[in-house]
N, C-alpha and C. Protein backbone atom coordinates (compact mmCIF):
# COMPACT_ATOMS: atom_id res chain seq x y z
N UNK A 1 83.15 12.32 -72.47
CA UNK A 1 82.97 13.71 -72.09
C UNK A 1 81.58 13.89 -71.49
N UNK A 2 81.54 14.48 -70.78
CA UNK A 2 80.13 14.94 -69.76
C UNK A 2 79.72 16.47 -70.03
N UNK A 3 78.19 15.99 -70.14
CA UNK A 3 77.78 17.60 -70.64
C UNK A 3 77.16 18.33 -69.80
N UNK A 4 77.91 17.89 -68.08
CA UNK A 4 78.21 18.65 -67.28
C UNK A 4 79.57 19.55 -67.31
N UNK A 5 79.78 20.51 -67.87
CA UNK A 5 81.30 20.64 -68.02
C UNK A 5 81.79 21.66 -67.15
N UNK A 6 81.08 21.90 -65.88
CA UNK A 6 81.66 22.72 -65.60
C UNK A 6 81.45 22.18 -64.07
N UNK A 7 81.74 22.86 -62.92
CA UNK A 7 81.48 22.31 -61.58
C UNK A 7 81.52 23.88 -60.31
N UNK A 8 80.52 24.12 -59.54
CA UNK A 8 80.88 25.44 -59.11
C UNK A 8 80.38 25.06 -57.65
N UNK A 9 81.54 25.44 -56.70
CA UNK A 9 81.05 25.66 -55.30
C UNK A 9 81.13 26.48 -55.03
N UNK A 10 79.27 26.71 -54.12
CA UNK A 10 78.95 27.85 -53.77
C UNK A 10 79.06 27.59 -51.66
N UNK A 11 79.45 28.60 -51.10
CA UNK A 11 79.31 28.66 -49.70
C UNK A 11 78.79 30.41 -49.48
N UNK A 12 77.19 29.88 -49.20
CA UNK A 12 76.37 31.03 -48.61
C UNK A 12 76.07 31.21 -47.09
N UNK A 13 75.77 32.10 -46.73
CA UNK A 13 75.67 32.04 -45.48
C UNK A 13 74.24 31.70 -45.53
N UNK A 14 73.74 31.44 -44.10
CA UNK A 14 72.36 31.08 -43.72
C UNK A 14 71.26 32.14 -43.38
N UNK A 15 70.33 32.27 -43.74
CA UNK A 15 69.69 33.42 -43.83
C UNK A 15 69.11 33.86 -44.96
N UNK A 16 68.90 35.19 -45.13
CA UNK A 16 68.13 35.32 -46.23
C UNK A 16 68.93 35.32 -47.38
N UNK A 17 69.85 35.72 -47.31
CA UNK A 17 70.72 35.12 -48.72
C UNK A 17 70.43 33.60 -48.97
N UNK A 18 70.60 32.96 -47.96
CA UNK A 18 70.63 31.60 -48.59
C UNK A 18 68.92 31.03 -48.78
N UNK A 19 67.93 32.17 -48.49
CA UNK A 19 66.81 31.79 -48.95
C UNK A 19 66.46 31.66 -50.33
N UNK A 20 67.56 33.11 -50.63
CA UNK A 20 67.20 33.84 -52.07
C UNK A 20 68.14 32.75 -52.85
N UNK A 21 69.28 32.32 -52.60
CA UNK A 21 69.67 32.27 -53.45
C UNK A 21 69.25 30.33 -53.67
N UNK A 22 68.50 29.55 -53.11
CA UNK A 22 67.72 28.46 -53.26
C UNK A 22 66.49 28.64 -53.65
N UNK A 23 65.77 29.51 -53.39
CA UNK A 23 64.86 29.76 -53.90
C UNK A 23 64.76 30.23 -55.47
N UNK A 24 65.76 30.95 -56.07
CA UNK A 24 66.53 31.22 -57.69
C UNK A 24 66.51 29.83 -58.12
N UNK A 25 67.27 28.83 -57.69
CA UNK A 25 68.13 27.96 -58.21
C UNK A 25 66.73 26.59 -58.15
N UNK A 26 66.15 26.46 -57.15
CA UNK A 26 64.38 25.85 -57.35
C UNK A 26 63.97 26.30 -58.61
N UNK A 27 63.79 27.63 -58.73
CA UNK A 27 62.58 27.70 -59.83
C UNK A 27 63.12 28.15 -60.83
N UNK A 28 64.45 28.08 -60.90
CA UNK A 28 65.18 28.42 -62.47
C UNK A 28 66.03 27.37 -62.92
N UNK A 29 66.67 26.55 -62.35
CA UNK A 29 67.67 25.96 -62.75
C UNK A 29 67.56 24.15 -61.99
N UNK A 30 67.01 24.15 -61.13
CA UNK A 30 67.54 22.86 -60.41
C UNK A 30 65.96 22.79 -59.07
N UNK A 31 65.25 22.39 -59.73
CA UNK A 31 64.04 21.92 -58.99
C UNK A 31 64.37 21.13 -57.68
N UNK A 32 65.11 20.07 -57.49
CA UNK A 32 65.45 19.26 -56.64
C UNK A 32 66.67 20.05 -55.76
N UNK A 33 66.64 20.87 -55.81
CA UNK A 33 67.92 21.36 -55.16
C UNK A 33 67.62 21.62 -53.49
N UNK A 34 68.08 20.91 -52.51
CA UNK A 34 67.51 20.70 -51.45
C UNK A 34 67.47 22.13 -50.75
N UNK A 35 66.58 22.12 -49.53
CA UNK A 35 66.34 23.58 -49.01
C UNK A 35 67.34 23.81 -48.58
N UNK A 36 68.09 23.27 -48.01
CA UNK A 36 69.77 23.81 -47.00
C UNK A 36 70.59 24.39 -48.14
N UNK A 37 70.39 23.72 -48.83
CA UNK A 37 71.74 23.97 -49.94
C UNK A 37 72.78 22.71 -50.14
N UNK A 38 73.28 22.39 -48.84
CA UNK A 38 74.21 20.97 -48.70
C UNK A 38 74.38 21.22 -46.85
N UNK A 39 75.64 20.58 -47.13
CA UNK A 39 75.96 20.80 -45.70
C UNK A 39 76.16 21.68 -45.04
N UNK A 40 76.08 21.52 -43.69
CA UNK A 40 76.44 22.78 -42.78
C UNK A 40 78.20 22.98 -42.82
N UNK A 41 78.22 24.55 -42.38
CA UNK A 41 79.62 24.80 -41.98
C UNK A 41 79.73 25.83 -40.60
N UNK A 42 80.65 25.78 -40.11
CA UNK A 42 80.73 27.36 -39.27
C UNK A 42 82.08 27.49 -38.45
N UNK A 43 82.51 28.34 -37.96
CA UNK A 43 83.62 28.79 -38.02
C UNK A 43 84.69 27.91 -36.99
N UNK A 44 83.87 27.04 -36.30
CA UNK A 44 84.07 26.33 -35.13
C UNK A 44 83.95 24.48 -35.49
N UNK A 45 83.61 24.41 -36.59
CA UNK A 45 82.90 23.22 -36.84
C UNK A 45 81.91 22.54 -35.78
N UNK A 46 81.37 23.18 -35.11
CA UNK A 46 80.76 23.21 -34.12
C UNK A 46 78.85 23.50 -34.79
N UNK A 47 77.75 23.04 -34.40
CA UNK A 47 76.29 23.96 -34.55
C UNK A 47 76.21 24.85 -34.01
N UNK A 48 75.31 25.78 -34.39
CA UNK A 48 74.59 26.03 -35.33
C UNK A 48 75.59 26.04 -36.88
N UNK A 49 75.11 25.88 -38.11
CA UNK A 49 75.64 26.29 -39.00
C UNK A 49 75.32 27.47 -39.22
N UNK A 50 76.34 28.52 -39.85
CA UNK A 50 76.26 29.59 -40.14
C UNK A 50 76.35 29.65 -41.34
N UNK A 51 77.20 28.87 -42.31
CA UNK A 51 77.02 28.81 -43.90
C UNK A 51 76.91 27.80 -44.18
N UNK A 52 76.26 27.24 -45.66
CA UNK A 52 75.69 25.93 -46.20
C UNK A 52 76.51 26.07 -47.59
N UNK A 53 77.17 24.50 -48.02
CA UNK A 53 77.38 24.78 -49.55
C UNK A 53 77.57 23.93 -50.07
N UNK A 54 77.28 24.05 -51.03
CA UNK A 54 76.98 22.56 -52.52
C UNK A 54 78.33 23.15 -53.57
N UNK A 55 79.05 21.80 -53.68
CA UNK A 55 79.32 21.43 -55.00
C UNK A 55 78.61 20.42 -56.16
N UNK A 56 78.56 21.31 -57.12
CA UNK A 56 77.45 20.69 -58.27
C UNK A 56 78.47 20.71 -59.54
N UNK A 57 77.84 20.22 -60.45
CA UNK A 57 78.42 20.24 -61.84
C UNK A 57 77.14 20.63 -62.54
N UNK A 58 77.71 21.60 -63.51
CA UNK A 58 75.95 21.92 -64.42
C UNK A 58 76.82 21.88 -65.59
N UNK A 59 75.92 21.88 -66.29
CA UNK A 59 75.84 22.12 -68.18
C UNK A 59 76.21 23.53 -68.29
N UNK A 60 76.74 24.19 -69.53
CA UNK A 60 77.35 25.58 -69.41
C UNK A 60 76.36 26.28 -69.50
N UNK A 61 75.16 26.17 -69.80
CA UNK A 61 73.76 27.12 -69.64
C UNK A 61 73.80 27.08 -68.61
N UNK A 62 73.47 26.11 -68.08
CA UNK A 62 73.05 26.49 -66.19
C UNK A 62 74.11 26.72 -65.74
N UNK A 63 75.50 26.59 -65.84
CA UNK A 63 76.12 27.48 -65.04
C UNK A 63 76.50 28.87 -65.03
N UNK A 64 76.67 29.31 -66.83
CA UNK A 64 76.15 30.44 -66.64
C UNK A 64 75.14 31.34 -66.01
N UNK A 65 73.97 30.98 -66.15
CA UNK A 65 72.89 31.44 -65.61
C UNK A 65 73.09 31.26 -63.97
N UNK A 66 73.50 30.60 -62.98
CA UNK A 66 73.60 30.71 -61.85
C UNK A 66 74.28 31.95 -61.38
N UNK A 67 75.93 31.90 -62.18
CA UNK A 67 76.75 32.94 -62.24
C UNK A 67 76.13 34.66 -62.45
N UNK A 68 75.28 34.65 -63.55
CA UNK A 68 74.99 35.89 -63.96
C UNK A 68 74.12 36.11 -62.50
N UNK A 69 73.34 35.08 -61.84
CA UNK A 69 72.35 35.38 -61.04
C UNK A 69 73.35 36.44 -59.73
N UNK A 70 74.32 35.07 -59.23
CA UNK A 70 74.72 36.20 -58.33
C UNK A 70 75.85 37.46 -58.28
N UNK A 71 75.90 37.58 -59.79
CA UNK A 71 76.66 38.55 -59.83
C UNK A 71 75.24 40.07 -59.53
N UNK A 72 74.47 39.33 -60.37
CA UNK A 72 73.44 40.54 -60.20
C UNK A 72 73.11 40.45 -58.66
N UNK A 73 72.92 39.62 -57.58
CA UNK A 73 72.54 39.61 -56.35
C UNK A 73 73.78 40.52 -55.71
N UNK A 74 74.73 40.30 -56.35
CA UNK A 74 75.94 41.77 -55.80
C UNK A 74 76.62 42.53 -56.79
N UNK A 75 75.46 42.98 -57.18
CA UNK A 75 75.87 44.00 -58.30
C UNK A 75 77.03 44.21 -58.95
N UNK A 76 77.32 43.35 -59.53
CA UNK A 76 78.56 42.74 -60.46
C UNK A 76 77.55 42.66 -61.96
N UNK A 77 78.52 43.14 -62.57
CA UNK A 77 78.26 43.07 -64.34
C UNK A 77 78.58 41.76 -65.00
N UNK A 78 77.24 40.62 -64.86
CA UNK A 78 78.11 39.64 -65.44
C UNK A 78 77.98 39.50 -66.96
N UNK A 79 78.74 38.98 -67.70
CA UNK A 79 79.12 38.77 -68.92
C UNK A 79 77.76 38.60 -69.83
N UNK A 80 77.68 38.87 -70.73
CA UNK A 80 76.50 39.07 -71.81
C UNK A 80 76.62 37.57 -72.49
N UNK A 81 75.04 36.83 -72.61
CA UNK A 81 75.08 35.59 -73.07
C UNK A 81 75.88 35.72 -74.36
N UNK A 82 76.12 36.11 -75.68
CA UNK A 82 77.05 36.25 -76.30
C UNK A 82 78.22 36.45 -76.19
N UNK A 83 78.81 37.69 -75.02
CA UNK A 83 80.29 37.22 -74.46
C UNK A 83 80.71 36.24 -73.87
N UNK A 84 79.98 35.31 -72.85
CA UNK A 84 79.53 34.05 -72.26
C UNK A 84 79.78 33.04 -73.43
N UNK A 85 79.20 32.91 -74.16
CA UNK A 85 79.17 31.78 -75.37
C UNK A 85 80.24 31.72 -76.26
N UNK A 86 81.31 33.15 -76.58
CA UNK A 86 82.39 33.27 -77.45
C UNK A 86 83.29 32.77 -76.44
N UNK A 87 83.06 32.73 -75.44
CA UNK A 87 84.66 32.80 -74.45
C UNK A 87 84.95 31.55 -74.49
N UNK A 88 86.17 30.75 -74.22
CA UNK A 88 86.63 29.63 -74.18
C UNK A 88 86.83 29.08 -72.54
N UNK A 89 86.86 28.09 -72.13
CA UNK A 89 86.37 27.23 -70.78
C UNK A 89 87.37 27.87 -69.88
N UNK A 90 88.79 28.52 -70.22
CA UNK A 90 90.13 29.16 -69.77
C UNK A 90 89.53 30.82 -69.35
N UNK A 91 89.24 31.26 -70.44
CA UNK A 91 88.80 32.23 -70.77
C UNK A 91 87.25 32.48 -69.22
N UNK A 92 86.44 32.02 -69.63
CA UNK A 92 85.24 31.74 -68.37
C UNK A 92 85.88 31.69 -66.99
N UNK A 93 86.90 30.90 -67.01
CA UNK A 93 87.66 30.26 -65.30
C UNK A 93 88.21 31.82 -65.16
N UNK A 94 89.14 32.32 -66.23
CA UNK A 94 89.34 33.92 -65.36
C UNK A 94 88.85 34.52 -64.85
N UNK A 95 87.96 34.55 -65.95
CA UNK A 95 86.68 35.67 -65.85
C UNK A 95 86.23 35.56 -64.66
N UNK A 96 85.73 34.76 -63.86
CA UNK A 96 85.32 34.63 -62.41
C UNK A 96 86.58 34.42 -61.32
N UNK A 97 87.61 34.14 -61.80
CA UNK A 97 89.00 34.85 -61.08
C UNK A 97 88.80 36.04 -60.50
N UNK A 98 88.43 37.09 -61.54
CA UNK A 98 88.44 38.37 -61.50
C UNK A 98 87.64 39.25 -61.05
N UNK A 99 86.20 38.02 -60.65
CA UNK A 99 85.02 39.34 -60.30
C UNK A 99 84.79 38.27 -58.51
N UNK A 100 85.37 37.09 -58.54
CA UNK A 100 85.25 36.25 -57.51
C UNK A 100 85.24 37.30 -55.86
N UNK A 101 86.27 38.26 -55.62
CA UNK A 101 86.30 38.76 -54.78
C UNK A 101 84.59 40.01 -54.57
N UNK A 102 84.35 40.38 -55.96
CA UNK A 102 83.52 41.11 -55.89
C UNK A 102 82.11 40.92 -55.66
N UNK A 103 81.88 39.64 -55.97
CA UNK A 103 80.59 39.03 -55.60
C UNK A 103 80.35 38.63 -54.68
N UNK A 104 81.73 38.40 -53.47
CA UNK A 104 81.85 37.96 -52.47
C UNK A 104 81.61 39.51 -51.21
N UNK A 105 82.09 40.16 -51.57
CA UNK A 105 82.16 41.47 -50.97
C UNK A 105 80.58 42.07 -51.36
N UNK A 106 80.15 41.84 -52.47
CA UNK A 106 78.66 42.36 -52.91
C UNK A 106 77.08 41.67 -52.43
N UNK A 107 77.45 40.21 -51.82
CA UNK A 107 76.49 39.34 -50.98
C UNK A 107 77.12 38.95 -50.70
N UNK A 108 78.12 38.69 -50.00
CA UNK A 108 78.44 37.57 -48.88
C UNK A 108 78.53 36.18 -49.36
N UNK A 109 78.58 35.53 -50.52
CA UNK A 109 78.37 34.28 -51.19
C UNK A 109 79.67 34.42 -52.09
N UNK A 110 80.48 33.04 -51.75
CA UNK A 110 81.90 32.71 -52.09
C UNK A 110 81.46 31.72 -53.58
N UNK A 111 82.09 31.38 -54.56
CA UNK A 111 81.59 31.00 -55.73
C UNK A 111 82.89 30.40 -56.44
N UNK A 112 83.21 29.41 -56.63
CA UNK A 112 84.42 29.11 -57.59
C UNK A 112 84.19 28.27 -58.57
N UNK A 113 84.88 28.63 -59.75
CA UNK A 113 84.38 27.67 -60.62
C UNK A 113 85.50 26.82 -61.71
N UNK A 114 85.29 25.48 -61.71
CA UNK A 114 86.37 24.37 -62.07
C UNK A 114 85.46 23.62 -63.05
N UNK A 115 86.46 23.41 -64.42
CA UNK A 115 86.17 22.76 -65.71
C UNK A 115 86.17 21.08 -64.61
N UNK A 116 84.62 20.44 -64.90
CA UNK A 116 83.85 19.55 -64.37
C UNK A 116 85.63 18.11 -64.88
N UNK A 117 85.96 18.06 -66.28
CA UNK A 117 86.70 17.42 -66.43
C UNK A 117 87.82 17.31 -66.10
N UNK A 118 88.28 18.56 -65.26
CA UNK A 118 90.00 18.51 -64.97
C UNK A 118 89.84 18.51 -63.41
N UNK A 119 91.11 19.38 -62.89
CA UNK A 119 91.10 19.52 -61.05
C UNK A 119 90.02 20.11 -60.75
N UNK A 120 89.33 19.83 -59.71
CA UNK A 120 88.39 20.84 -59.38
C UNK A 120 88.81 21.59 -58.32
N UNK A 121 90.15 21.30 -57.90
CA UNK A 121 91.08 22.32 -56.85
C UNK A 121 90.65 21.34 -55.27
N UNK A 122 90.55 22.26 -54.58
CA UNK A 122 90.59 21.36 -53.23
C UNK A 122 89.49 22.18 -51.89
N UNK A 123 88.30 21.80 -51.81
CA UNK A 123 87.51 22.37 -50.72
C UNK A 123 87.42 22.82 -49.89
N UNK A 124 88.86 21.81 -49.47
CA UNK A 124 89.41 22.10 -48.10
C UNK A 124 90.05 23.95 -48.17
N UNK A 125 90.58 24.05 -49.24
CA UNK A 125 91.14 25.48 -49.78
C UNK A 125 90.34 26.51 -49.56
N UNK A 126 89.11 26.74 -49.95
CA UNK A 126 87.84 27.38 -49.33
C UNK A 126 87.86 27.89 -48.23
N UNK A 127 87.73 26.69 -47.83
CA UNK A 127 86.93 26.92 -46.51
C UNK A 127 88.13 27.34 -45.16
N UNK A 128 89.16 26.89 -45.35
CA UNK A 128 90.19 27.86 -45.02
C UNK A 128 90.28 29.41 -45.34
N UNK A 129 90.24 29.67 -46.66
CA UNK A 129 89.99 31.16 -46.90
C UNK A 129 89.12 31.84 -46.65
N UNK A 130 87.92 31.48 -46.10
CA UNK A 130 86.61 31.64 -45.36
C UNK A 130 86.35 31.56 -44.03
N UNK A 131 87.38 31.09 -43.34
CA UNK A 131 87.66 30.44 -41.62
C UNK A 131 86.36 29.95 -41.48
N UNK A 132 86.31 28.30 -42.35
CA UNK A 132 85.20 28.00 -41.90
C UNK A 132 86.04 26.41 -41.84
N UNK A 133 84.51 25.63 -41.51
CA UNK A 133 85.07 24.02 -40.99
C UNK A 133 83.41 23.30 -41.26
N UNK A 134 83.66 22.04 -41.59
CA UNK A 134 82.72 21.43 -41.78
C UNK A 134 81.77 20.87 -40.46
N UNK A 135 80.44 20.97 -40.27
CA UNK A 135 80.07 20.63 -38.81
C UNK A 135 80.10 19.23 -38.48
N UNK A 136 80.50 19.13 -37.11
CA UNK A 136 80.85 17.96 -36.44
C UNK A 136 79.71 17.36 -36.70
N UNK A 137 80.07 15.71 -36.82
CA UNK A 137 79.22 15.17 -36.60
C UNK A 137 78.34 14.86 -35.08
């Protein structure tokens, strides 16, 4: 078992969101976390990139704490470290079922999140629901 247990891809756009939200994740959670974020994307698979995004696996502290971050970056109510900590790994995966559209609509930053040990679903799925494409090499 890995006490990474959880795994969350984020696809931000480029800009000041994606300043803010690397610049959070530097000095709270993940020091090494490169300035882009990950790779480029954009609607063409074509450059410029217009959105950047990392799949990571964190420990359930840090992924909570990422989560609460951008719910507050789009004013979403996220879960209280005690409701957070009672909930079960099923229980958590809804929970961001349910506010997934709203954080997306509240900054512009798409967020899904998959138990690190089971499916982690499919990327390609994303970024279809996003009309985006990975940039050409």
């Amino acid at each position: 078992m890995t006490n990474h247990e959880y795994r969350l891809l984020v696809v931000c756009p480029v800009g000041a969101k994606l300043t803010a939200v690397v610049g959070w994740l530097v000095a709270n959670v993940d020091a090494t976390c490169p300035a882009d974020l990950g790779p480029g994307l954009s609607p063409t698979g074509n450059a410029p990139a217009t959105h950047r995004w990392q799949s990571a696996a964190w420990p359930d502290s840090e992924c909570r704490q990422i989560l609460a971050r951008l719910c507050q970056l789009a004013n979403v109510t996220p879960p209280s470290l005690a409701t957070w900590n009672g909930w079960t790994r099923q229980q958590k995966l809804a929970w961001l079922a349910t506010v997934r559209a709203a954080v997306y609509a509240g900054f512009g930053v798409y967020v899904t999140l998959a138990d690190n040990t089971a499916d982690w679903g499919q990327p390609d799925t994303v970024l279809a629901t996003l009309g985006l494409e990975r940039l050409l090499p």
